[in-house]
PDB file of N, CA and C in Angstrom:
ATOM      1  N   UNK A   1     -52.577-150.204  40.927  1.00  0.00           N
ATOM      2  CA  UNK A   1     -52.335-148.870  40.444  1.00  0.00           C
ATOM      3  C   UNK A   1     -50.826-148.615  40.462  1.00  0.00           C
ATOM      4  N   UNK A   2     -49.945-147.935  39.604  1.00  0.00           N
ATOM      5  CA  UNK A   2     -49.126-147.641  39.182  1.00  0.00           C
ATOM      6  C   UNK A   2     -48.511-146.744  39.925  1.00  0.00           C
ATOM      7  N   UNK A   3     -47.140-146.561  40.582  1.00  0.00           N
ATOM      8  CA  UNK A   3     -46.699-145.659  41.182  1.00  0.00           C
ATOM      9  C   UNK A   3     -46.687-144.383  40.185  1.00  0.00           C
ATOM     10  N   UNK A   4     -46.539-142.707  41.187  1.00  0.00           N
ATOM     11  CA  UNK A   4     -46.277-141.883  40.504  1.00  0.00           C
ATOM     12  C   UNK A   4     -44.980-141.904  40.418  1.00  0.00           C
ATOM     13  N   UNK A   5     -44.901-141.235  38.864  1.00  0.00           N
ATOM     14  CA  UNK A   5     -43.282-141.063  38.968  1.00  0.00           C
ATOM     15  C   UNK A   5     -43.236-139.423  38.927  1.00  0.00           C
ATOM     16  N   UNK A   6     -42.099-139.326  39.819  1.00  0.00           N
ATOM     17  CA  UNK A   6     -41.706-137.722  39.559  1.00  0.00           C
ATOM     18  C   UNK A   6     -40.884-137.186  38.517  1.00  0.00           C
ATOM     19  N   UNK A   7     -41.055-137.134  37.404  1.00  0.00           N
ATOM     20  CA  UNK A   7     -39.882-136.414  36.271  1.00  0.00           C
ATOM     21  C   UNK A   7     -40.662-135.278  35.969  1.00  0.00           C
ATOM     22  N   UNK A   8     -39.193-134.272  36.371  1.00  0.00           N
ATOM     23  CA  UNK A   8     -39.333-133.014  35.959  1.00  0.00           C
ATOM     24  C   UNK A   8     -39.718-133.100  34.589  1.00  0.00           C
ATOM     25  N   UNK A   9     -40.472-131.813  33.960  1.00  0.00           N
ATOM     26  CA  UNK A   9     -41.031-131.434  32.900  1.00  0.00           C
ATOM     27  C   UNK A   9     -39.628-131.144  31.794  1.00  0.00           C
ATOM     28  N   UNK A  10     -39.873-131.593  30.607  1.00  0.00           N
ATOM     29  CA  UNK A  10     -38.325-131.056  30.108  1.00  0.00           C
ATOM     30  C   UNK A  10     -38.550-129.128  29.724  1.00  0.00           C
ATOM     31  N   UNK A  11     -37.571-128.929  29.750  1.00  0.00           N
ATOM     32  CA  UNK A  11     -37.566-127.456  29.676  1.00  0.00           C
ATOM     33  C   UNK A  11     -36.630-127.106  28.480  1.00  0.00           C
ATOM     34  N   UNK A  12     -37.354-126.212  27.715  1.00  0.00           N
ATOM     35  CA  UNK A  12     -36.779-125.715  26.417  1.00  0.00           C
ATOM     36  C   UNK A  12     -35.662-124.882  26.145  1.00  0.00           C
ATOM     37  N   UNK A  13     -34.562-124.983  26.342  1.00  0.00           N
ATOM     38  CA  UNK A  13     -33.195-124.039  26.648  1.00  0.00           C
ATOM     39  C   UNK A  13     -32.952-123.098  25.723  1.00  0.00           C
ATOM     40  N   UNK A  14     -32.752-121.966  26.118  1.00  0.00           N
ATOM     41  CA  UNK A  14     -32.687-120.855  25.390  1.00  0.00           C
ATOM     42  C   UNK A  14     -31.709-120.852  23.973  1.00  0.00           C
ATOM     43  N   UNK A  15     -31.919-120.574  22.416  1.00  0.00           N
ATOM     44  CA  UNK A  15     -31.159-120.963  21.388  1.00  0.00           C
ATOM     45  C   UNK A  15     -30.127-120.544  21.701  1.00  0.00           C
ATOM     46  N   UNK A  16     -28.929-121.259  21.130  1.00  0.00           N
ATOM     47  CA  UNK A  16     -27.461-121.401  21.168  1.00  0.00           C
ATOM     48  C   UNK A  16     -27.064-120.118  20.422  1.00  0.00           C
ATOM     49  N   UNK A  17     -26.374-118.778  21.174  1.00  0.00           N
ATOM     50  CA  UNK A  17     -25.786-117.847  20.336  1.00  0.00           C
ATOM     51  C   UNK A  17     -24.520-117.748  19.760  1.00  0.00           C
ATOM     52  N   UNK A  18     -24.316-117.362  18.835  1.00  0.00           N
ATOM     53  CA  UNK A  18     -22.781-117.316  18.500  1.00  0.00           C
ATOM     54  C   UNK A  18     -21.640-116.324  18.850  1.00  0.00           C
ATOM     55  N   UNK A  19     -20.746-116.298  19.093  1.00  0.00           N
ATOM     56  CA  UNK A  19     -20.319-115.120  19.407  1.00  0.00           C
ATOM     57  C   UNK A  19     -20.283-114.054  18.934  1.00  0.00           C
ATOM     58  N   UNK A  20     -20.572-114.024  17.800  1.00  0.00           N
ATOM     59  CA  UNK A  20     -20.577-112.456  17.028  1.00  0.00           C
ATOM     60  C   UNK A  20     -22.185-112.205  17.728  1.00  0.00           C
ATOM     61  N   UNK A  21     -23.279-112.885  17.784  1.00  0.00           N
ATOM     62  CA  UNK A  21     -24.509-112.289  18.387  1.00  0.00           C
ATOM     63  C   UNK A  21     -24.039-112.105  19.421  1.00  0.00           C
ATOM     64  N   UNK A  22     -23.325-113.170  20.230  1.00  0.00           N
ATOM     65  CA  UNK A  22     -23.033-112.070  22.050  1.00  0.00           C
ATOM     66  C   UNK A  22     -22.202-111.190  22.213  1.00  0.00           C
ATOM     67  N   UNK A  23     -21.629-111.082  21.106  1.00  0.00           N
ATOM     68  CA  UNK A  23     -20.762-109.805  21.696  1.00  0.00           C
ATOM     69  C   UNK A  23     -21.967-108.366  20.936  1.00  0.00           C
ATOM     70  N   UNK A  24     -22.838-108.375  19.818  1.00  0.00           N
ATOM     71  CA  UNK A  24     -23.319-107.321  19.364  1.00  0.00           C
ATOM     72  C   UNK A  24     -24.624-107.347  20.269  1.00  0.00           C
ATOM     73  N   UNK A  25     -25.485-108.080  21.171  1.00  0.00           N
ATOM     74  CA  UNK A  25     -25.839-108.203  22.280  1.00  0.00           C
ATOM     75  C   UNK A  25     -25.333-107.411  23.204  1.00  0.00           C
ATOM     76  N   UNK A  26     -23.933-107.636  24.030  1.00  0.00           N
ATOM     77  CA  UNK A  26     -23.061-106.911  24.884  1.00  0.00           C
ATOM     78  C   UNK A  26     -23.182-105.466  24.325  1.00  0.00           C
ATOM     79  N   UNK A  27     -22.963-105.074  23.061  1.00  0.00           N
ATOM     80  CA  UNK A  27     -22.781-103.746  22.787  1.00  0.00           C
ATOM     81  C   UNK A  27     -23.934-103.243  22.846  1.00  0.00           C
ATOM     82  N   UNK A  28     -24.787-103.412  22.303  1.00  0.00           N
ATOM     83  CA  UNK A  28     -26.046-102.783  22.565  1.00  0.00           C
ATOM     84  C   UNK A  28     -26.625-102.088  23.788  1.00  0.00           C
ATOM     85  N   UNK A  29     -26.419-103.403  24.854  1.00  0.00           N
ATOM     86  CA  UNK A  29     -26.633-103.140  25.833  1.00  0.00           C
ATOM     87  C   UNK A  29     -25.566-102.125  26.438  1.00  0.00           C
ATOM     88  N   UNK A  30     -24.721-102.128  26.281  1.00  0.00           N
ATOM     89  CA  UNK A  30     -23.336-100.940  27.039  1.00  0.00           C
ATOM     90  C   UNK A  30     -24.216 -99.881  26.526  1.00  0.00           C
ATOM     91  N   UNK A  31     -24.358 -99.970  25.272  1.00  0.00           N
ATOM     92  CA  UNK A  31     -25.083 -97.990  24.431  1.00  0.00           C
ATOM     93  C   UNK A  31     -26.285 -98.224  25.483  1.00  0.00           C
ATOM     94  N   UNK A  32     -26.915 -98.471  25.453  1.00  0.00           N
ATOM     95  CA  UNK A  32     -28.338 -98.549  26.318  1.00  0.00           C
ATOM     96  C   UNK A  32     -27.717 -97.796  27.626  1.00  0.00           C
ATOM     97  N   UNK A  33     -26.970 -98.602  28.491  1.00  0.00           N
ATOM     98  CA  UNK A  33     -26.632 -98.200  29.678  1.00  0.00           C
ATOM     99  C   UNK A  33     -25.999 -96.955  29.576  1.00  0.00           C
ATOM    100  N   UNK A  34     -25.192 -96.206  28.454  1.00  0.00           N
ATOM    101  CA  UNK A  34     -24.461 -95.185  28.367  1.00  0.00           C
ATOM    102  C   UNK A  34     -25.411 -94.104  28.556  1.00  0.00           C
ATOM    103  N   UNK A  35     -26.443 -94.571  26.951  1.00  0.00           N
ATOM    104  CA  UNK A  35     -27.185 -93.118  26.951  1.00  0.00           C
ATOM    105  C   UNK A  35     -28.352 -92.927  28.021  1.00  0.00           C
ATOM    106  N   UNK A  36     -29.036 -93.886  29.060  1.00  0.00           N
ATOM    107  CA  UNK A  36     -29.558 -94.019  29.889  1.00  0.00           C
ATOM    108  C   UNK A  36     -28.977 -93.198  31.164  1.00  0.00           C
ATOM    109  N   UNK A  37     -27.664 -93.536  31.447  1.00  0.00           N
ATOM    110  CA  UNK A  37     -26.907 -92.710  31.945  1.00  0.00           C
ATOM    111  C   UNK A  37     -26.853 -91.041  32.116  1.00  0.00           C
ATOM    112  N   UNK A  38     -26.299 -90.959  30.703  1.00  0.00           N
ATOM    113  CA  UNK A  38     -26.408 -89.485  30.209  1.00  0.00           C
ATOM    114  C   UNK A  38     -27.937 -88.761  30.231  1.00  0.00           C
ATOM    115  N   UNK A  39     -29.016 -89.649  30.125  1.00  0.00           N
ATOM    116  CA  UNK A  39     -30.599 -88.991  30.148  1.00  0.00           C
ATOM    117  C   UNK A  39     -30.211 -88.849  31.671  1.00  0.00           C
ATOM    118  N   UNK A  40     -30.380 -89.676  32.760  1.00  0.00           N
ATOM    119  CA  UNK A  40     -30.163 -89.470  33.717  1.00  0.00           C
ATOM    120  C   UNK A  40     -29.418 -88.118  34.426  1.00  0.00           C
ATOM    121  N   UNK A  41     -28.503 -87.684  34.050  1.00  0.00           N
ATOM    122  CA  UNK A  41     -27.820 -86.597  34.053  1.00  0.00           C
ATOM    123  C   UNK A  41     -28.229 -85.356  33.622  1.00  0.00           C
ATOM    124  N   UNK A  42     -29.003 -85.606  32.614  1.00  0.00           N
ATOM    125  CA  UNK A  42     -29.535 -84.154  31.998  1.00  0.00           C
ATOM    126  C   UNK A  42     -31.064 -84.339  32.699  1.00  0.00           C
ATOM    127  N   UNK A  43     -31.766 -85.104  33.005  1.00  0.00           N
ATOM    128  CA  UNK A  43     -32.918 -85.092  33.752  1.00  0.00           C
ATOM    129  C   UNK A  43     -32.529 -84.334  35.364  1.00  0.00           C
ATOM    130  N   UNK A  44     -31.213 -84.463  35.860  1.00  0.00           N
ATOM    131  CA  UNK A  44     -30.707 -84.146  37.087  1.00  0.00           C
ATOM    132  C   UNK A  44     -30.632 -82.657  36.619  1.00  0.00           C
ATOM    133  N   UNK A  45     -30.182 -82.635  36.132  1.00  0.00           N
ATOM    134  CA  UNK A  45     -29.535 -81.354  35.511  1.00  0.00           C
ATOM    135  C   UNK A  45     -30.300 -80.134  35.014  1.00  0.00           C
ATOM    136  N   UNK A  46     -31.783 -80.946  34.581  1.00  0.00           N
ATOM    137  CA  UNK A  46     -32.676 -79.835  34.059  1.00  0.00           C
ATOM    138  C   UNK A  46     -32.702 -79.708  32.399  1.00  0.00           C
ATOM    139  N   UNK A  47     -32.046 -80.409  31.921  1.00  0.00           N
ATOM    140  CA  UNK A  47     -31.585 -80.025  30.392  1.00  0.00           C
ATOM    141  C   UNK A  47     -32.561 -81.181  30.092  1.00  0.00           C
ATOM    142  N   UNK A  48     -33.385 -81.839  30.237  1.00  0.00           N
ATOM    143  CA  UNK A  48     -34.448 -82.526  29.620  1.00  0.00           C
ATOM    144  C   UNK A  48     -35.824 -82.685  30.435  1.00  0.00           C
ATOM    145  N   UNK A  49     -36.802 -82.298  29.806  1.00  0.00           N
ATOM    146  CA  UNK A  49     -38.065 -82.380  30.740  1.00  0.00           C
ATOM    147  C   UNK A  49     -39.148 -83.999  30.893  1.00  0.00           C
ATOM    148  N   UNK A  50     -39.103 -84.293  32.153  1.00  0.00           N
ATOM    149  CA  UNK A  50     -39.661 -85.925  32.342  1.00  0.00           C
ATOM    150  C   UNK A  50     -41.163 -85.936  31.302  1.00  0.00           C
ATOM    151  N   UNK A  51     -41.929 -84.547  31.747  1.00  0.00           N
ATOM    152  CA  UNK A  51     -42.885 -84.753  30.632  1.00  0.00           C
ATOM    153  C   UNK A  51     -42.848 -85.118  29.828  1.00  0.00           C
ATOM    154  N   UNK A  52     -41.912 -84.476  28.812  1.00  0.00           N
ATOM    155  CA  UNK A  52     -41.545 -84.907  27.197  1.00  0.00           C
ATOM    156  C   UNK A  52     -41.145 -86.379  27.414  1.00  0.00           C
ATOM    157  N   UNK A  53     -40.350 -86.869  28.320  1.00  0.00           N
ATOM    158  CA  UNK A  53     -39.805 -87.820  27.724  1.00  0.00           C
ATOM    159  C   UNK A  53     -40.744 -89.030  28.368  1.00  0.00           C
ATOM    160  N   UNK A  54     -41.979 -88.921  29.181  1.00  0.00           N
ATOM    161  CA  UNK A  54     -42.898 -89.501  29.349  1.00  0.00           C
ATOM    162  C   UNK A  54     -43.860 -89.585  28.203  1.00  0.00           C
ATOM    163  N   UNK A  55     -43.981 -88.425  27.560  1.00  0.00           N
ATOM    164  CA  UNK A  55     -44.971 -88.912  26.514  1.00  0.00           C
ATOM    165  C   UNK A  55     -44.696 -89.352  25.523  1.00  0.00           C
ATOM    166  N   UNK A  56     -43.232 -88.798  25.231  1.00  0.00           N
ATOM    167  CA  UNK A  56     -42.355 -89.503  23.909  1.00  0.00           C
ATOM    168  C   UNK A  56     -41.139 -90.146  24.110  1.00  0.00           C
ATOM    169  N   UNK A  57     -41.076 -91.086  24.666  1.00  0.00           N
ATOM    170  CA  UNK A  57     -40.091 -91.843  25.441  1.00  0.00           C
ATOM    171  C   UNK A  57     -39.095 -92.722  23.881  1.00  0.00           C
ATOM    172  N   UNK A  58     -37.867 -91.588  23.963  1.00  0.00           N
ATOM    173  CA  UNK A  58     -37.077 -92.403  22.790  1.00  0.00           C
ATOM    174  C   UNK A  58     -36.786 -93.920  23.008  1.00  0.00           C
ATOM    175  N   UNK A  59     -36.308 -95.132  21.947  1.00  0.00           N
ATOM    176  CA  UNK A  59     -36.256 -96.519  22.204  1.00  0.00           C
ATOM    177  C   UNK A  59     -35.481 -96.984  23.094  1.00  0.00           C
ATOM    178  N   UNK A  60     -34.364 -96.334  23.776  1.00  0.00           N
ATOM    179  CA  UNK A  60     -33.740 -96.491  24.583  1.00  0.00           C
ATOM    180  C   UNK A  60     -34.556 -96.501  26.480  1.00  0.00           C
ATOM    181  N   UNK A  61     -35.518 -95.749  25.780  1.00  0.00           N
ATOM    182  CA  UNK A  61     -35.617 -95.838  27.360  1.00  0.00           C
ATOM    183  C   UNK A  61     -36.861 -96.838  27.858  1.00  0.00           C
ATOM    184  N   UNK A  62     -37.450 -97.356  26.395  1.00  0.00           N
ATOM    185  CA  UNK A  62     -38.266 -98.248  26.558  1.00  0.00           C
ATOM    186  C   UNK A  62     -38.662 -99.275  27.917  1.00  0.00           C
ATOM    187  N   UNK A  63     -37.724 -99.708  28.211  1.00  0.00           N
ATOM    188  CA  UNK A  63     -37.267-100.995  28.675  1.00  0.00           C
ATOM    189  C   UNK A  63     -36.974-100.270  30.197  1.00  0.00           C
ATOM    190  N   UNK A  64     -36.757 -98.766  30.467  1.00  0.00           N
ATOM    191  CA  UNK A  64     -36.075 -98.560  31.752  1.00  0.00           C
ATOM    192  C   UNK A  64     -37.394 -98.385  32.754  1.00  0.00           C
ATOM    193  N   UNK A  65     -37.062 -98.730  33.646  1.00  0.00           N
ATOM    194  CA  UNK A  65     -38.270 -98.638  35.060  1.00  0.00           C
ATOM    195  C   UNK A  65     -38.564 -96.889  34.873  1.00  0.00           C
ATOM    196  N   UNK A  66     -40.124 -96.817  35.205  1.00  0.00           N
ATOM    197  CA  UNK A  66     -40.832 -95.294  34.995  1.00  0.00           C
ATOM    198  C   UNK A  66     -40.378 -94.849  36.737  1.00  0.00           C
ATOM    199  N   UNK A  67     -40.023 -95.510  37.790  1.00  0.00           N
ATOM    200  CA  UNK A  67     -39.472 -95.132  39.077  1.00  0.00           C
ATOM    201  C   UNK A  67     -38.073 -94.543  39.011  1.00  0.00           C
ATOM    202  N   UNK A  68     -37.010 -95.439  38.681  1.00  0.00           N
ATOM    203  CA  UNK A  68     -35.691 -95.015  38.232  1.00  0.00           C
ATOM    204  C   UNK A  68     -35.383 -93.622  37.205  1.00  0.00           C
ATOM    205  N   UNK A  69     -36.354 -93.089  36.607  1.00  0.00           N
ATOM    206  CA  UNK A  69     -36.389 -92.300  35.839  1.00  0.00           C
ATOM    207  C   UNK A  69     -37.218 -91.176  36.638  1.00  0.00           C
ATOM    208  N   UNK A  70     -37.769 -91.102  37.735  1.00  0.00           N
ATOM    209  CA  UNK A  70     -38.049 -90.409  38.287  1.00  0.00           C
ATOM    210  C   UNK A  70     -37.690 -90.152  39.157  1.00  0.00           C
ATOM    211  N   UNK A  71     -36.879 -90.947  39.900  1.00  0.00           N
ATOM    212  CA  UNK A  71     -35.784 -90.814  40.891  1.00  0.00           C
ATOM    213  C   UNK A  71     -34.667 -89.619  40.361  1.00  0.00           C
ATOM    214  N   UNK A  72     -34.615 -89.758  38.973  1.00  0.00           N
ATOM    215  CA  UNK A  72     -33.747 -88.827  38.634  1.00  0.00           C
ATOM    216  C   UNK A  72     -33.983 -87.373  38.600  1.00  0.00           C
ATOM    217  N   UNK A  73     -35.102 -87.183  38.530  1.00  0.00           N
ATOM    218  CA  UNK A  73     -35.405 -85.741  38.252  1.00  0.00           C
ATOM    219  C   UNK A  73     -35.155 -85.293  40.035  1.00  0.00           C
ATOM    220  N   UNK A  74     -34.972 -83.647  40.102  1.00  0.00           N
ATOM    221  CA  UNK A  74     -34.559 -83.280  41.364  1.00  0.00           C
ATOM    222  C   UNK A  74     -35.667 -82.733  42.100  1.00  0.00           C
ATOM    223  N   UNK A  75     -35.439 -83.242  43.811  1.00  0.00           N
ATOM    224  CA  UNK A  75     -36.781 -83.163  44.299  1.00  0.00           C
ATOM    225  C   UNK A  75     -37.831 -84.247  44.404  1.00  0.00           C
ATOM    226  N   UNK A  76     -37.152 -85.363  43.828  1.00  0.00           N
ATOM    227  CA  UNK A  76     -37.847 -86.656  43.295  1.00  0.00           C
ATOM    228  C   UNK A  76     -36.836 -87.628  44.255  1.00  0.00           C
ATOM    229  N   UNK A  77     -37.552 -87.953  46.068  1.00  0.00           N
ATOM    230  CA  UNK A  77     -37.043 -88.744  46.535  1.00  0.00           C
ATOM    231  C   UNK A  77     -37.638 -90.191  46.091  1.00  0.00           C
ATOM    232  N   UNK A  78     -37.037 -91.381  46.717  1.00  0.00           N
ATOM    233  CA  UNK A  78     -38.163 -92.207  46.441  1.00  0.00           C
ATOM    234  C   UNK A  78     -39.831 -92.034  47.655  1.00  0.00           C
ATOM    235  N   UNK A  79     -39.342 -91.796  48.616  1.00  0.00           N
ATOM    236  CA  UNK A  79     -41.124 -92.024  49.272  1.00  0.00           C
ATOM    237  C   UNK A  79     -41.928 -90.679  48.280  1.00  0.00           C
ATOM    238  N   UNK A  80     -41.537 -89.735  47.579  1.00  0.00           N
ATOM    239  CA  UNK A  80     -42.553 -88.565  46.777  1.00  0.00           C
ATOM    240  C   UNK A  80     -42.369 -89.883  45.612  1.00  0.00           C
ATOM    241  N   UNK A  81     -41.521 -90.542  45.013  1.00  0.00           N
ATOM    242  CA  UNK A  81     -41.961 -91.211  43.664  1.00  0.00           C
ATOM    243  C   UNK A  81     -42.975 -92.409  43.639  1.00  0.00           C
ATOM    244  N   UNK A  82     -42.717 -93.066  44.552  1.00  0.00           N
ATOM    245  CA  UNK A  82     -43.603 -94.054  45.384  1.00  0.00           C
ATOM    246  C   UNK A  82     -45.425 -93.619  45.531  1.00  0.00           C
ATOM    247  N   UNK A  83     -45.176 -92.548  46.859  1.00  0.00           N
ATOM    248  CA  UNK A  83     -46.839 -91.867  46.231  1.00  0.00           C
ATOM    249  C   UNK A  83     -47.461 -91.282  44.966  1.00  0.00           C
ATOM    250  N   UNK A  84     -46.511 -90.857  44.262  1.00  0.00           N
ATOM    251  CA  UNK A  84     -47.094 -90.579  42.868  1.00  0.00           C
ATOM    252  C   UNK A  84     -47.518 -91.830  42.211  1.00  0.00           C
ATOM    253  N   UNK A  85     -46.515 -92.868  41.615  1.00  0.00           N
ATOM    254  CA  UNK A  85     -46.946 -93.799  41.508  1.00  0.00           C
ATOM    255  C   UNK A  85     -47.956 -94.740  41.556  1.00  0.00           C
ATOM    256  N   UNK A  86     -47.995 -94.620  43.065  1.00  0.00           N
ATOM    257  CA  UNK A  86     -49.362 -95.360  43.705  1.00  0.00           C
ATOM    258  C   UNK A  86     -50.790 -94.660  43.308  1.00  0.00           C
ATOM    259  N   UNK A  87     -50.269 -93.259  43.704  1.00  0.00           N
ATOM    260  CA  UNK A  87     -51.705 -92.304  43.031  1.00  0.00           C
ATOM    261  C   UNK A  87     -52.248 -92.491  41.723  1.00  0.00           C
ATOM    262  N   UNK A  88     -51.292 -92.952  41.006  1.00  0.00           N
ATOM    263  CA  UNK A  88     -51.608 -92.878  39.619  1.00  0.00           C
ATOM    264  C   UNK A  88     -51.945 -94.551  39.142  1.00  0.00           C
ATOM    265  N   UNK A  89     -51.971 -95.309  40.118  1.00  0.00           N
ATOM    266  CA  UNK A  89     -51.677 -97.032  40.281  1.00  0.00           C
ATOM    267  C   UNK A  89     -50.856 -97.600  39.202  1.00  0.00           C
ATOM    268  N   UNK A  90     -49.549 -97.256  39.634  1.00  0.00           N
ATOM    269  CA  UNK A  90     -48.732 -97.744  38.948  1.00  0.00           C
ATOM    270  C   UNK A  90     -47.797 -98.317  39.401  1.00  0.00           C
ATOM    271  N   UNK A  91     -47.324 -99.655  39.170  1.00  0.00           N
ATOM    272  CA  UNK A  91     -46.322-100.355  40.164  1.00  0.00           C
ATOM    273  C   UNK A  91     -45.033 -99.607  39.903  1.00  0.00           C
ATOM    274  N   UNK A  92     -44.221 -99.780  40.968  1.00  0.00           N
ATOM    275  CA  UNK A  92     -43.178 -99.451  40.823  1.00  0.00           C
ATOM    276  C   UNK A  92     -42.252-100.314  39.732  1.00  0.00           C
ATOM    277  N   UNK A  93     -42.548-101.141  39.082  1.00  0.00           N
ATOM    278  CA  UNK A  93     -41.571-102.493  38.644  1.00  0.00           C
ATOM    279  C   UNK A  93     -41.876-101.905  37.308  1.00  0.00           C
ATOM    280  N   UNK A  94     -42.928-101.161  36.781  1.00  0.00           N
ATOM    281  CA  UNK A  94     -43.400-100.569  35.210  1.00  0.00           C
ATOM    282  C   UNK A  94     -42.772-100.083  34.621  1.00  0.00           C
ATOM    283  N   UNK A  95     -42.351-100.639  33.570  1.00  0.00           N
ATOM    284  CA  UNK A  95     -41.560-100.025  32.691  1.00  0.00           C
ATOM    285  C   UNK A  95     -41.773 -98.692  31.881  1.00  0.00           C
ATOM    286  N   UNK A  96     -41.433 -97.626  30.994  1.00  0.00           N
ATOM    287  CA  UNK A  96     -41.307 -96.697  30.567  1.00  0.00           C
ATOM    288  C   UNK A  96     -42.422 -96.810  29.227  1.00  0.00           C
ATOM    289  N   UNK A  97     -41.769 -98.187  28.700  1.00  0.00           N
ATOM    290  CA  UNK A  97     -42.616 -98.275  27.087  1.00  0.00           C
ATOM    291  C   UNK A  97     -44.324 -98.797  27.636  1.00  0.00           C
ATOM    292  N   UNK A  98     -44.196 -99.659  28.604  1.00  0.00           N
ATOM    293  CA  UNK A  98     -45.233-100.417  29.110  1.00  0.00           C
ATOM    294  C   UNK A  98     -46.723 -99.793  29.866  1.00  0.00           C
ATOM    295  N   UNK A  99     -45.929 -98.188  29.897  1.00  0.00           N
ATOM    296  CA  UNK A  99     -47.434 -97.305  30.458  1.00  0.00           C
ATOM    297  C   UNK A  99     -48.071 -97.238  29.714  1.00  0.00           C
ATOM    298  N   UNK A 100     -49.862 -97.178  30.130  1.00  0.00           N
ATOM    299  CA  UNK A 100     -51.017 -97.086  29.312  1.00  0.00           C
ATOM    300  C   UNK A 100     -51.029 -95.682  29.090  1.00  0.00           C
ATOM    301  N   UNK A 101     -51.505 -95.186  27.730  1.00  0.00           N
ATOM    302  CA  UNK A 101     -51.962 -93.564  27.404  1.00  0.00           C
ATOM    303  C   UNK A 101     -52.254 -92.865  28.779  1.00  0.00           C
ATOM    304  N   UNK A 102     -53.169 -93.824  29.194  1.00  0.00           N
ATOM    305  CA  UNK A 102     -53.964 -93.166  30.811  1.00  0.00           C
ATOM    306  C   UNK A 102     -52.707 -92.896  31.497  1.00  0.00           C
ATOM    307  N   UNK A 103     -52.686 -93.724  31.644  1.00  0.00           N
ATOM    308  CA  UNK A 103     -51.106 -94.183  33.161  1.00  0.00           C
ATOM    309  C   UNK A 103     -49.726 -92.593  32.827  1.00  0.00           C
ATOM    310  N   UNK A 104     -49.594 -92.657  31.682  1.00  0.00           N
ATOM    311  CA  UNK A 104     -48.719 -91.738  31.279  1.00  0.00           C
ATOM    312  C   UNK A 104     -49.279 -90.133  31.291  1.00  0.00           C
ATOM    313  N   UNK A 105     -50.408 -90.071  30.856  1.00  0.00           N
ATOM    314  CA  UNK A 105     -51.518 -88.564  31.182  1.00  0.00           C
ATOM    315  C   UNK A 105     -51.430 -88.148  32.344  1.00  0.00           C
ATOM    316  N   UNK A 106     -51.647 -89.368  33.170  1.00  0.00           N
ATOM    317  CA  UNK A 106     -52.077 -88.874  34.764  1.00  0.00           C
ATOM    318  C   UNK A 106     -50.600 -88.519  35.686  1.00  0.00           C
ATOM    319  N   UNK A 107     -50.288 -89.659  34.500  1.00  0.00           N
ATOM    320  CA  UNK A 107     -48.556 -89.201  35.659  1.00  0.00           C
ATOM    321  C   UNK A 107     -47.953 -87.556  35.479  1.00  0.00           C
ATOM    322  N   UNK A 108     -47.964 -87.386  34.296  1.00  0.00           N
ATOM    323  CA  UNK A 108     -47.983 -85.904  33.677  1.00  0.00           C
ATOM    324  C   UNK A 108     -48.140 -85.137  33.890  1.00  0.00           C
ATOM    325  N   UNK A 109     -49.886 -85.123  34.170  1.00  0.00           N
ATOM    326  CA  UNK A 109     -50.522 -83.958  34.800  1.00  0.00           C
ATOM    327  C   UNK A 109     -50.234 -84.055  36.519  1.00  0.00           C
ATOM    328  N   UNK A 110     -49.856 -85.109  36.935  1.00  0.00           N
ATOM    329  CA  UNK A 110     -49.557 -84.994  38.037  1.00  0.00           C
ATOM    330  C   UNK A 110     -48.182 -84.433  38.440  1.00  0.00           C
ATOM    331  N   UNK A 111     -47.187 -84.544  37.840  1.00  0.00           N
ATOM    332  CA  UNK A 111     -45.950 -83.959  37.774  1.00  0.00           C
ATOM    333  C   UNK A 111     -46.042 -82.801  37.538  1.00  0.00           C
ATOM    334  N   UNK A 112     -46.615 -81.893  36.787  1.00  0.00           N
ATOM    335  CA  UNK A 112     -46.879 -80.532  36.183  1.00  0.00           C
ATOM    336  C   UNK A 112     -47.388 -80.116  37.290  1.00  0.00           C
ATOM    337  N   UNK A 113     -48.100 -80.461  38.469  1.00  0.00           N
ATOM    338  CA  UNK A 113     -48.350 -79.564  39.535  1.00  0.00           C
ATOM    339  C   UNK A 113     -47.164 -78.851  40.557  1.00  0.00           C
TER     340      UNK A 113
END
């Protein structure tokens, strides 16, 4: 019988970008982080309501954690965002675009109390 051999599996490397894609990559992402920012601020602030932007979550915020965005609103430590969360079984790691109809209802109506 034949020894085993150990060779790693080959692994498929991510396509080669050019620099005009990494730098319009880079920018994107800066606007992302800007206006993420600025929601952040007006969620602090009161000038935007988490409801709305839970049920109609513009493309920007797709991608942002549904915890971090609730951290922002005031009154919103993490151990109160944490039990909501959990109440509603939602990991903390869930993204914004990634909540189910349900997941987003319950969080809602649970916030509205």
């Amino acid at each position: 019988m034949p020894p085993a051999t150990n060779t790693a599996p080959k692994q498929s490397a991510a396509p080669e970008r050019s620099l005009t894609q990494r730098l319009h990559a880079l920018e994107r992402a800066n606007e992302i982080r800007t206006r993420r920012a600025q929601l952040k601020r007006d969620l602090k602030g009161g000038r935007v309501s988490i409801h709305a932007l839970l049920l109609d979550p513009p493309a920007y915020v797709e991608t942002a954690k549904a915890f971090d965005m609730l951290l922002a609103v005031p009154k919103y430590g993490r151990v109160k965002v944490n039990k909501i969360l959990a109440q509603c079984r939602i990991s903390p790691s869930k993204t914004i675009g990634g909540l189910s109809e349900r997941q987003r209802a319950e969080l809602v109506s649970l916030l509205r109390r």
